[in-house]
N, C-alpha and C. Protein backbone atom coordinates (compact mmCIF):
# COMPACT_ATOMS: atom_id res chain seq x y z
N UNK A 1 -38.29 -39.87 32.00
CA UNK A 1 -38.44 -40.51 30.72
C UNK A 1 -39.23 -39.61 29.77
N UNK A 2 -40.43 -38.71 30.54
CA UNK A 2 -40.88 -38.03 29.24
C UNK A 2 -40.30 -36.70 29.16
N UNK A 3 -39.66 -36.28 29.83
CA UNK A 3 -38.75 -35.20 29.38
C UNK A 3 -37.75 -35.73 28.44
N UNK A 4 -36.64 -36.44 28.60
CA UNK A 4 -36.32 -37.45 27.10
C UNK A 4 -36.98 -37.41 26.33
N UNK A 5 -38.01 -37.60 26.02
CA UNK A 5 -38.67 -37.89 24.53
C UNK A 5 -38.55 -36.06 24.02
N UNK A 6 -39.19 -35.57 24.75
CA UNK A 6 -39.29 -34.05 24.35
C UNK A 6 -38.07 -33.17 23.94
N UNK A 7 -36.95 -33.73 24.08
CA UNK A 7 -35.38 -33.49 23.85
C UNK A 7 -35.03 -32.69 24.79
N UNK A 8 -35.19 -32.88 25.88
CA UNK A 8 -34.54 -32.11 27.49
C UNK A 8 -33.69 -33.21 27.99
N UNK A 9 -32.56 -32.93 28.41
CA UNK A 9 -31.61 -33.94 28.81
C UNK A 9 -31.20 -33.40 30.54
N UNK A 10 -31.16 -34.23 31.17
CA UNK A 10 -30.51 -34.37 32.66
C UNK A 10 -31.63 -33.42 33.06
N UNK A 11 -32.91 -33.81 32.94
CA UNK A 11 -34.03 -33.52 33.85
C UNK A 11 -34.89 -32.00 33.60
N UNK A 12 -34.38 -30.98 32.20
CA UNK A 12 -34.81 -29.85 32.40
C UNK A 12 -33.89 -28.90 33.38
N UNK A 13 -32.68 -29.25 33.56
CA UNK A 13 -32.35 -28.21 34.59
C UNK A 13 -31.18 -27.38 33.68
N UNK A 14 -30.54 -27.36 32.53
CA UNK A 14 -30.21 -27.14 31.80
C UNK A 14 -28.75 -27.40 31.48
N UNK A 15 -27.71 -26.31 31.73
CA UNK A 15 -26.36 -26.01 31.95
C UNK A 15 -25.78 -26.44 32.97
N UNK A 16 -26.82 -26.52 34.05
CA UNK A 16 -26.11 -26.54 35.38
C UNK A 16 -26.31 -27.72 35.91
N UNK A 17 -26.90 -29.14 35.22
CA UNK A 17 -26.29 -30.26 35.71
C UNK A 17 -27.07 -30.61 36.67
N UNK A 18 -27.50 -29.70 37.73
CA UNK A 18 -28.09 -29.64 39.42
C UNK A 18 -28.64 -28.77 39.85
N UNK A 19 -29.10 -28.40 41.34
CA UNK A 19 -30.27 -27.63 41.27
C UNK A 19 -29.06 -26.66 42.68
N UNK A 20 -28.81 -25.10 42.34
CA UNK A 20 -28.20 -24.53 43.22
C UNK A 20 -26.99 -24.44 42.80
N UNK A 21 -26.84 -24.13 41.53
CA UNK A 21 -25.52 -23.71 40.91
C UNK A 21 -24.24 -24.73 40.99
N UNK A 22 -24.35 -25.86 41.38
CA UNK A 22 -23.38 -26.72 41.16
C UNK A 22 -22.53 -26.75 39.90
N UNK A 23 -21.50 -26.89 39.81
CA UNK A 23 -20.39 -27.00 38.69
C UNK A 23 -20.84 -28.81 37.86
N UNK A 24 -21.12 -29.64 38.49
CA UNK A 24 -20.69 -30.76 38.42
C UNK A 24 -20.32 -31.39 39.32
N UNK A 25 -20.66 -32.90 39.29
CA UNK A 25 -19.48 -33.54 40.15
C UNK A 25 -17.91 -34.20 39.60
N UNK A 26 -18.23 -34.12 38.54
CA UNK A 26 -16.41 -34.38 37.93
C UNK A 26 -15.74 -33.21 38.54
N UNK A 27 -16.00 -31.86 38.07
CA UNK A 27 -15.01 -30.81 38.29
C UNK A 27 -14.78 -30.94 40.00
N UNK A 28 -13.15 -30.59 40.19
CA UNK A 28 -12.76 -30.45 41.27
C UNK A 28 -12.74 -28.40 41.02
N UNK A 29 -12.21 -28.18 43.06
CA UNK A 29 -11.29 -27.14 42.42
C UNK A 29 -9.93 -27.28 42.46
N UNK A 30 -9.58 -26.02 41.47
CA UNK A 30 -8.14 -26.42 41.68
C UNK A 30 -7.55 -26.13 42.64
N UNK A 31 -6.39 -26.63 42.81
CA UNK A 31 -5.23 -26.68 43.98
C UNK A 31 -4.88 -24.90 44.10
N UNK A 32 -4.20 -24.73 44.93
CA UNK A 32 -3.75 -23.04 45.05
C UNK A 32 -2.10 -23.40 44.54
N UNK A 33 -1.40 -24.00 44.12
CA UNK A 33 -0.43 -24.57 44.09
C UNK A 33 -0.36 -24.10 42.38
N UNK A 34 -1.07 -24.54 41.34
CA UNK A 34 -1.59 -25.01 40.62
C UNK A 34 -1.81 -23.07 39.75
N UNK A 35 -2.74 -22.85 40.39
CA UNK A 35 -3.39 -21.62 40.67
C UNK A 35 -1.91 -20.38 40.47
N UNK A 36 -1.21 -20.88 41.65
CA UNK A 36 -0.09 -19.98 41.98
C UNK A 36 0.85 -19.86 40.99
N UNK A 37 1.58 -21.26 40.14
CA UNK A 37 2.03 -21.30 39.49
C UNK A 37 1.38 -20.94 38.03
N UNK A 38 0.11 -20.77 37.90
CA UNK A 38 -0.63 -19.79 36.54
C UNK A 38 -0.16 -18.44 36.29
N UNK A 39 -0.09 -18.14 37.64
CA UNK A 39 -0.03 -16.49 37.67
C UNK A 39 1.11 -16.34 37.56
N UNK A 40 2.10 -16.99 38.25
CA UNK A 40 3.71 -16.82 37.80
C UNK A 40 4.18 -16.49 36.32
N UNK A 41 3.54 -17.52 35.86
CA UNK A 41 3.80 -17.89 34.62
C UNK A 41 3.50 -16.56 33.91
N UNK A 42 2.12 -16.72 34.02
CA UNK A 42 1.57 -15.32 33.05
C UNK A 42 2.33 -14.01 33.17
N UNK A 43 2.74 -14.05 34.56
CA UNK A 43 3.10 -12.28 35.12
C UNK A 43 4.67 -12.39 34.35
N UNK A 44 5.42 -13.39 34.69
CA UNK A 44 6.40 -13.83 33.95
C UNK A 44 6.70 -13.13 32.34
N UNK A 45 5.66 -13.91 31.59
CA UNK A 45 5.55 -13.74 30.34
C UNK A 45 5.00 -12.56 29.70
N UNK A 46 4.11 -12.04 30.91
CA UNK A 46 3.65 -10.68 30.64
C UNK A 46 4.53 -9.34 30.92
N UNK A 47 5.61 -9.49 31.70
CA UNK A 47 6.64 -8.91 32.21
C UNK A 47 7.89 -8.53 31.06
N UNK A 48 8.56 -9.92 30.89
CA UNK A 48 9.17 -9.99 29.96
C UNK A 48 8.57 -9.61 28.19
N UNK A 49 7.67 -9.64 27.76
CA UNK A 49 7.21 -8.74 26.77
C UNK A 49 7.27 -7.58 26.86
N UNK A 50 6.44 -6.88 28.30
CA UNK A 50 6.61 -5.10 28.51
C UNK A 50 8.13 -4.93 28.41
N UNK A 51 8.79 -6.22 29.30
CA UNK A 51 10.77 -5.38 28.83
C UNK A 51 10.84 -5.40 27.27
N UNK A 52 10.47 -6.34 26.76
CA UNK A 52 11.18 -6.05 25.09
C UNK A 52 9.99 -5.27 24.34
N UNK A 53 8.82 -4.75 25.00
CA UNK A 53 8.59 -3.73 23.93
C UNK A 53 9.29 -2.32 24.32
N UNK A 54 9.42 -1.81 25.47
CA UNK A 54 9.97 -0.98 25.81
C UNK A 54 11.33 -1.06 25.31
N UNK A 55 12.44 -2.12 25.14
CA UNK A 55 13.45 -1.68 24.72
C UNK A 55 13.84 -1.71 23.47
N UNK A 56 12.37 -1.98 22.27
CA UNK A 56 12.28 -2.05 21.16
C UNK A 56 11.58 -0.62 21.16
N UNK A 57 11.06 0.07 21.54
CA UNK A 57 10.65 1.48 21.91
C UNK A 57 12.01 2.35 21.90
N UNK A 58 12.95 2.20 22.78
CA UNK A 58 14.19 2.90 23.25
C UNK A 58 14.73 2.67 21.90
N UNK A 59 15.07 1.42 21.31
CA UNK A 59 15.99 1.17 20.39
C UNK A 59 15.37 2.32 18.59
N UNK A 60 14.59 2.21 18.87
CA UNK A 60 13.33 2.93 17.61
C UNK A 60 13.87 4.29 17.77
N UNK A 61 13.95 4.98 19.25
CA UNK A 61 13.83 6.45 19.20
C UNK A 61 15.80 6.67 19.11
N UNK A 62 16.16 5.87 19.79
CA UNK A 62 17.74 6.42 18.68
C UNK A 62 17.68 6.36 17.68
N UNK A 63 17.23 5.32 17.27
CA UNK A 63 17.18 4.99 15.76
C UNK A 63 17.37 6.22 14.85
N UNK A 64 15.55 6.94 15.60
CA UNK A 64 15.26 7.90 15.04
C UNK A 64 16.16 8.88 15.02
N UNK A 65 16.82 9.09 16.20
CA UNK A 65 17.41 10.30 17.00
C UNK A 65 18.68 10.80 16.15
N UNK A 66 19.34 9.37 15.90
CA UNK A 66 20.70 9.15 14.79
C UNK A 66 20.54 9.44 13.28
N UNK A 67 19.45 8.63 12.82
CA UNK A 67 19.28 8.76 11.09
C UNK A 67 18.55 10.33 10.90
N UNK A 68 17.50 11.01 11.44
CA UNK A 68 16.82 12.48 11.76
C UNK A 68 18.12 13.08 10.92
N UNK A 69 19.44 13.60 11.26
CA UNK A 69 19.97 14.70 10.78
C UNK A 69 20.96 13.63 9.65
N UNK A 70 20.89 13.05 9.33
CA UNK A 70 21.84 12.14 7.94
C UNK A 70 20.64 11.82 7.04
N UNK A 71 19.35 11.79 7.30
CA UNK A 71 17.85 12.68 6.28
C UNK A 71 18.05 13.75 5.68
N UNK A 72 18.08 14.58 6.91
CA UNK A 72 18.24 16.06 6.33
C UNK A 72 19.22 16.11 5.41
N UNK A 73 20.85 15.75 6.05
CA UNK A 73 21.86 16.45 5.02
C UNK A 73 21.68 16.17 3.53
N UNK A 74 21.32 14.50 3.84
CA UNK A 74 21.03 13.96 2.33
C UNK A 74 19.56 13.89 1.50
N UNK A 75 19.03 14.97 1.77
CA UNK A 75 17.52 14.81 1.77
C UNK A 75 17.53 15.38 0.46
N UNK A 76 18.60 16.48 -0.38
CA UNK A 76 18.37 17.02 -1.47
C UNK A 76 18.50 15.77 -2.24
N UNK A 77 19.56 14.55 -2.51
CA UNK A 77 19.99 13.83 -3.22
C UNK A 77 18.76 13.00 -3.13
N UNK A 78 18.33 12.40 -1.70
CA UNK A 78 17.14 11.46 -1.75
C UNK A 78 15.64 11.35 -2.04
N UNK A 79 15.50 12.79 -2.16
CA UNK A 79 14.13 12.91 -2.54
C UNK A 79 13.78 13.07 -3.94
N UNK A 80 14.67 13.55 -5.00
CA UNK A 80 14.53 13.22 -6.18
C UNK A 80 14.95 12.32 -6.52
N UNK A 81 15.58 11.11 -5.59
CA UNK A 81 16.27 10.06 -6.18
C UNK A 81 14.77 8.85 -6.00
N UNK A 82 14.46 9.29 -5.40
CA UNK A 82 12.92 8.64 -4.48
C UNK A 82 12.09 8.86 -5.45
N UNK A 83 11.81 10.22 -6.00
CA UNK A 83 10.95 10.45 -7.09
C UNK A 83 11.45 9.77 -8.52
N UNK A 84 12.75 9.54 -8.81
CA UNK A 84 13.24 8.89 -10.06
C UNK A 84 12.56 7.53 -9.78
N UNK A 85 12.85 6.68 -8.94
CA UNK A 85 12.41 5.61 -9.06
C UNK A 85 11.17 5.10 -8.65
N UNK A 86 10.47 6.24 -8.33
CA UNK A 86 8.71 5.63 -7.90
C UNK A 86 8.49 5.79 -9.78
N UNK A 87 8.83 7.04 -10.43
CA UNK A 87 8.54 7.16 -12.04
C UNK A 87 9.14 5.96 -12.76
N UNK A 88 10.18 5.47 -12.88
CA UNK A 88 10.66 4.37 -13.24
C UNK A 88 10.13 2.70 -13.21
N UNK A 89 9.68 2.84 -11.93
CA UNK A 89 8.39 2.00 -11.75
C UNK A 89 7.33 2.24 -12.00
N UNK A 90 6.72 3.00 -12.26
CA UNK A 90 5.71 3.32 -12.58
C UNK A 90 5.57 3.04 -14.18
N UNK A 91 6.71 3.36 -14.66
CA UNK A 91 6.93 3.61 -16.31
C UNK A 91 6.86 1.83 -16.48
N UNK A 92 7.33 1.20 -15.99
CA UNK A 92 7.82 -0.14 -16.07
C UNK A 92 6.37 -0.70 -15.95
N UNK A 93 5.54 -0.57 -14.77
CA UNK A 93 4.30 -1.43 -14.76
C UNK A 93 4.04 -0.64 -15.91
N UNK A 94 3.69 0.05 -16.23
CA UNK A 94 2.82 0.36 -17.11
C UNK A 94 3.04 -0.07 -18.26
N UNK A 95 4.13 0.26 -19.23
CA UNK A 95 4.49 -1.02 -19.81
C UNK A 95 4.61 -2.37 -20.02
N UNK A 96 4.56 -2.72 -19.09
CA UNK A 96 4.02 -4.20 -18.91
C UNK A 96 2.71 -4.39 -18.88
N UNK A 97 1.68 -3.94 -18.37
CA UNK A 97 0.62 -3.84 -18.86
C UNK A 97 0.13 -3.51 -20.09
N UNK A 98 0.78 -2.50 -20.69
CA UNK A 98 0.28 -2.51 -22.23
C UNK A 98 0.93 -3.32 -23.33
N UNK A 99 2.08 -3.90 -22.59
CA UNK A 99 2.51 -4.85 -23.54
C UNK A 99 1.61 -6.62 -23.23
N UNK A 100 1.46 -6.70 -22.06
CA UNK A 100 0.02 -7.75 -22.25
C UNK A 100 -0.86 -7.38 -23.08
N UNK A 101 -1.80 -6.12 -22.54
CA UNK A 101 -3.21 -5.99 -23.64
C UNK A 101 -2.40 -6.49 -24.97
N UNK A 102 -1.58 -5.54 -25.82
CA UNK A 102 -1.41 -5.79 -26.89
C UNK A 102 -1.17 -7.21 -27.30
N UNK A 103 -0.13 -8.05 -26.82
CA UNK A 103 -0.42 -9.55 -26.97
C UNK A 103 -1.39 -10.01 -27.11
N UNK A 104 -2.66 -9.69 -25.96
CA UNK A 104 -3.88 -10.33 -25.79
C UNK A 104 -4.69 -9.89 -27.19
N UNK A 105 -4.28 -8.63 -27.40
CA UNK A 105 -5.39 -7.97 -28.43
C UNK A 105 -5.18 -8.83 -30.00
N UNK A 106 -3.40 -9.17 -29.97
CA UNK A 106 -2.61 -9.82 -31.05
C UNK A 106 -3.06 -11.21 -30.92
N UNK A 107 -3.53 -12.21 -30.22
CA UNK A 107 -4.13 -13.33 -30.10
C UNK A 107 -5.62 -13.34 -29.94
N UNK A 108 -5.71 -12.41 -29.95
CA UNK A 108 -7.65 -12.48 -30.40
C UNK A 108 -8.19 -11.95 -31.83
N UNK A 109 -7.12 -11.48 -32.86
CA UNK A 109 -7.15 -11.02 -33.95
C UNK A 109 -7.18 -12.40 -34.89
N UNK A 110 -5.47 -13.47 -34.14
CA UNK A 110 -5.23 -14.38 -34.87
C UNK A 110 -6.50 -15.45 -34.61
N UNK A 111 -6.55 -15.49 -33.79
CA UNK A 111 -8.26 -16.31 -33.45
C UNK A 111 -9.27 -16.30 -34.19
N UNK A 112 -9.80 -14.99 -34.21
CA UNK A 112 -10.72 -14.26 -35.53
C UNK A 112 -10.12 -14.66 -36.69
N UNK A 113 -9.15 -14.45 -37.20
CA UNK A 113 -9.02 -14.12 -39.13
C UNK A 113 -8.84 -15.64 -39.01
N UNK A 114 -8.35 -16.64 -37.91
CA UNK A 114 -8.57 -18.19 -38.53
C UNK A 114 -9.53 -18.70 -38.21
N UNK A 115 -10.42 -17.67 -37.41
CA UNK A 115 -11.96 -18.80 -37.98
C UNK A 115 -12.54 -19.29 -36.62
N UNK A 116 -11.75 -19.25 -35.44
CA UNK A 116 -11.73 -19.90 -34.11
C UNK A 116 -12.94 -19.33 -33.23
N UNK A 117 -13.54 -18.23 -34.00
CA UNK A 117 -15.03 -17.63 -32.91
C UNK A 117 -14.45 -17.20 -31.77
N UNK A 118 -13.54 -16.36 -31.42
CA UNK A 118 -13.12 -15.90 -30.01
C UNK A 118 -14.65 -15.24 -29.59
N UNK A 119 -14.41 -14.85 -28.07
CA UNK A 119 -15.59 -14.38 -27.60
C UNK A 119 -15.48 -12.27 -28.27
N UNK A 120 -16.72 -12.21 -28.59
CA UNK A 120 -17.00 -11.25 -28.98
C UNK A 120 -16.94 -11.04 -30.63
N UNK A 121 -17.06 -12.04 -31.25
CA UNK A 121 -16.57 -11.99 -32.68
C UNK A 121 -18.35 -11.62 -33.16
N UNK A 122 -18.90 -11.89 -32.21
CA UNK A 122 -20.72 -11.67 -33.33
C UNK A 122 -20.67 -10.18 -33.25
N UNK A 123 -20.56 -9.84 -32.22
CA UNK A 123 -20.71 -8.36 -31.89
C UNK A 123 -19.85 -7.68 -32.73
N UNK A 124 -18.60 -8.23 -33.78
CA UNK A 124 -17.56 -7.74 -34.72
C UNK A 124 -18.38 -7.97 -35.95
N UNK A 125 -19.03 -9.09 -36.23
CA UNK A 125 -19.87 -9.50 -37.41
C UNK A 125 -20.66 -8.42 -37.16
N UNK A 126 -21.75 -8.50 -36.45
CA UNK A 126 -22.69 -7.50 -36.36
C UNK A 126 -22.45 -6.01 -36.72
N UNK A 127 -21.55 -5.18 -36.16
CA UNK A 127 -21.17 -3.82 -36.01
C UNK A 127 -20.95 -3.96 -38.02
N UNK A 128 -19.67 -4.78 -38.46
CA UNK A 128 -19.40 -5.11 -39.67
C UNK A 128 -20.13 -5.04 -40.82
N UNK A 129 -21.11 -6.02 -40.50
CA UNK A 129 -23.02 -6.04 -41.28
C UNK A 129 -23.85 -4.68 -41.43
N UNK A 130 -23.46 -3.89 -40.43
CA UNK A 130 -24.24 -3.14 -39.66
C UNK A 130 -23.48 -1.47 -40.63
N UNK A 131 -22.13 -1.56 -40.87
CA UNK A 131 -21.74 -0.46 -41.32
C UNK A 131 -21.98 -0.76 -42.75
N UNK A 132 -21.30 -1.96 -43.49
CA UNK A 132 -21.53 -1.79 -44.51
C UNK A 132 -23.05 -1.44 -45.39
N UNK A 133 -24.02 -1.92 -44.31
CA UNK A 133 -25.53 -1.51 -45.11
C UNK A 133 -25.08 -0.13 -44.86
N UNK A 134 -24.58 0.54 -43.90
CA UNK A 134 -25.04 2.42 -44.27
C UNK A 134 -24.07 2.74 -45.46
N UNK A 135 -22.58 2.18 -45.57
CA UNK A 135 -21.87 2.38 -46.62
C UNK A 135 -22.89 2.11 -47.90
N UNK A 136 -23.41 1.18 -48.06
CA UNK A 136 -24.49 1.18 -49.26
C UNK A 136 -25.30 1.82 -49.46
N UNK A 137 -26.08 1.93 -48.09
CA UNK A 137 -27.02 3.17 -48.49
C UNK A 137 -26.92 4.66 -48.66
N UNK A 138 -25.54 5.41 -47.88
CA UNK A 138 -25.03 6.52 -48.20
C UNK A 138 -24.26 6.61 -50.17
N UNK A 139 -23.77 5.45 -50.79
CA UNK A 139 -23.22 5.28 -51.78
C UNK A 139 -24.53 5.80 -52.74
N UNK A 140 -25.85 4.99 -52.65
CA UNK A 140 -27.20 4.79 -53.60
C UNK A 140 -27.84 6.02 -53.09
N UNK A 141 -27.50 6.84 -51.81
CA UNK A 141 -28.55 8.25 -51.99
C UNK A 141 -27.40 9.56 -52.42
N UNK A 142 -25.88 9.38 -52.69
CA UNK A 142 -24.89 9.83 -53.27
C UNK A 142 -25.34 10.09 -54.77
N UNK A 143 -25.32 8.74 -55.35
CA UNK A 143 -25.73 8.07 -56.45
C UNK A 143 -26.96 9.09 -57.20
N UNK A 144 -27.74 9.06 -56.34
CA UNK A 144 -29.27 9.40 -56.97
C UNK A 144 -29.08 11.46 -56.75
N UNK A 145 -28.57 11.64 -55.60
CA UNK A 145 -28.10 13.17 -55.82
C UNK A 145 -27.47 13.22 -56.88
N UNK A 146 -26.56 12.36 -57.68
CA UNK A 146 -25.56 13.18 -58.61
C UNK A 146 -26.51 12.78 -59.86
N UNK A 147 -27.19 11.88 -60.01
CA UNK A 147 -27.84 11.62 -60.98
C UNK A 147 -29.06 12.54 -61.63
N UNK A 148 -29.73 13.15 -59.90
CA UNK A 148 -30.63 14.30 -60.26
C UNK A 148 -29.82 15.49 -60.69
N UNK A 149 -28.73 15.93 -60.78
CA UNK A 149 -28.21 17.25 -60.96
C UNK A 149 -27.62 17.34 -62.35
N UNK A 150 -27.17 15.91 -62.31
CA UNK A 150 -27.04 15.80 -64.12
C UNK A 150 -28.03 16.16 -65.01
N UNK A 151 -29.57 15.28 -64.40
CA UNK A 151 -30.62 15.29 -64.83
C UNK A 151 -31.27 17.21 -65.44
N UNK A 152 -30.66 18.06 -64.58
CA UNK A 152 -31.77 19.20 -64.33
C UNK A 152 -30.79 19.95 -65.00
């Protein structure tokens, strides 16, 4: 009972239920019957895989053995034909990608000029604010150079 309270269950003896390596008393062992027919099974199933990787092995190296010289003959036609269309694809994503940005860039413009605050529009105000003071102030020290040279 006071091992219970302390959260030790079936006496402190831990995993093993009993004292001298006992399994349990539910567990039986098993039958050899039981046993015998495991191993069948497995060797079975393990058997029949080694046949079909091996004759998926055999079937691979004709494979190879056959297509090897119909490569070669046609290897002038296929390898720039290989290179046309990795470029072709290539040309294609890429275009498609810059024809998104541009959409995206074309719906964040219309956003802005109607007023909608897309994200990044302060940082457009700002830069905006930000040039026209130097446009003013390059205009008024323009201004005052041409005014002194008149002057003198």
């Amino acid at each position: 009972m006071a091992d219970h309270h302390r959260g030790v269950v079936g006496g402190g003896l831990g995993d093993r239920g009993g004292v001298g390596g006992d399994r349990g008393q539910g567990q039986e062992k098993q039958p050899f019957m039981m046993t015998a027919l495991k191993t069948v099974t497995a060797a079975t199933a393990g058997g029949s895989m080694l046949v079909l990787s091996g004759l998926t092995l055999a079937g691979t190296v004709i494979a190879l053995t056959v297509a090897t010289p119909v490569l070669v003959i046609f290897s002038p036609v296929l390898v720039p034909a290989a290179i046309a269309l990795a470029l072709m694809a290539a040309g294609f994503v890429t275009s498609g990608g810059l024809g998104v940005a541009a959409l995206s860039v074309f719906s964040w413009m219309y956003k802005y000029l109607t007023g909608k605050h897309p994200p990044g529009a302060d940082q457009l105000d700002h830069a905006k604010a930000r040039l026209a003071s130097k446009a003013r102030d390059i205009k008024e020290a323009a201004q005052q150079r041409i005014d002194q040279a008149q002057a003198s």
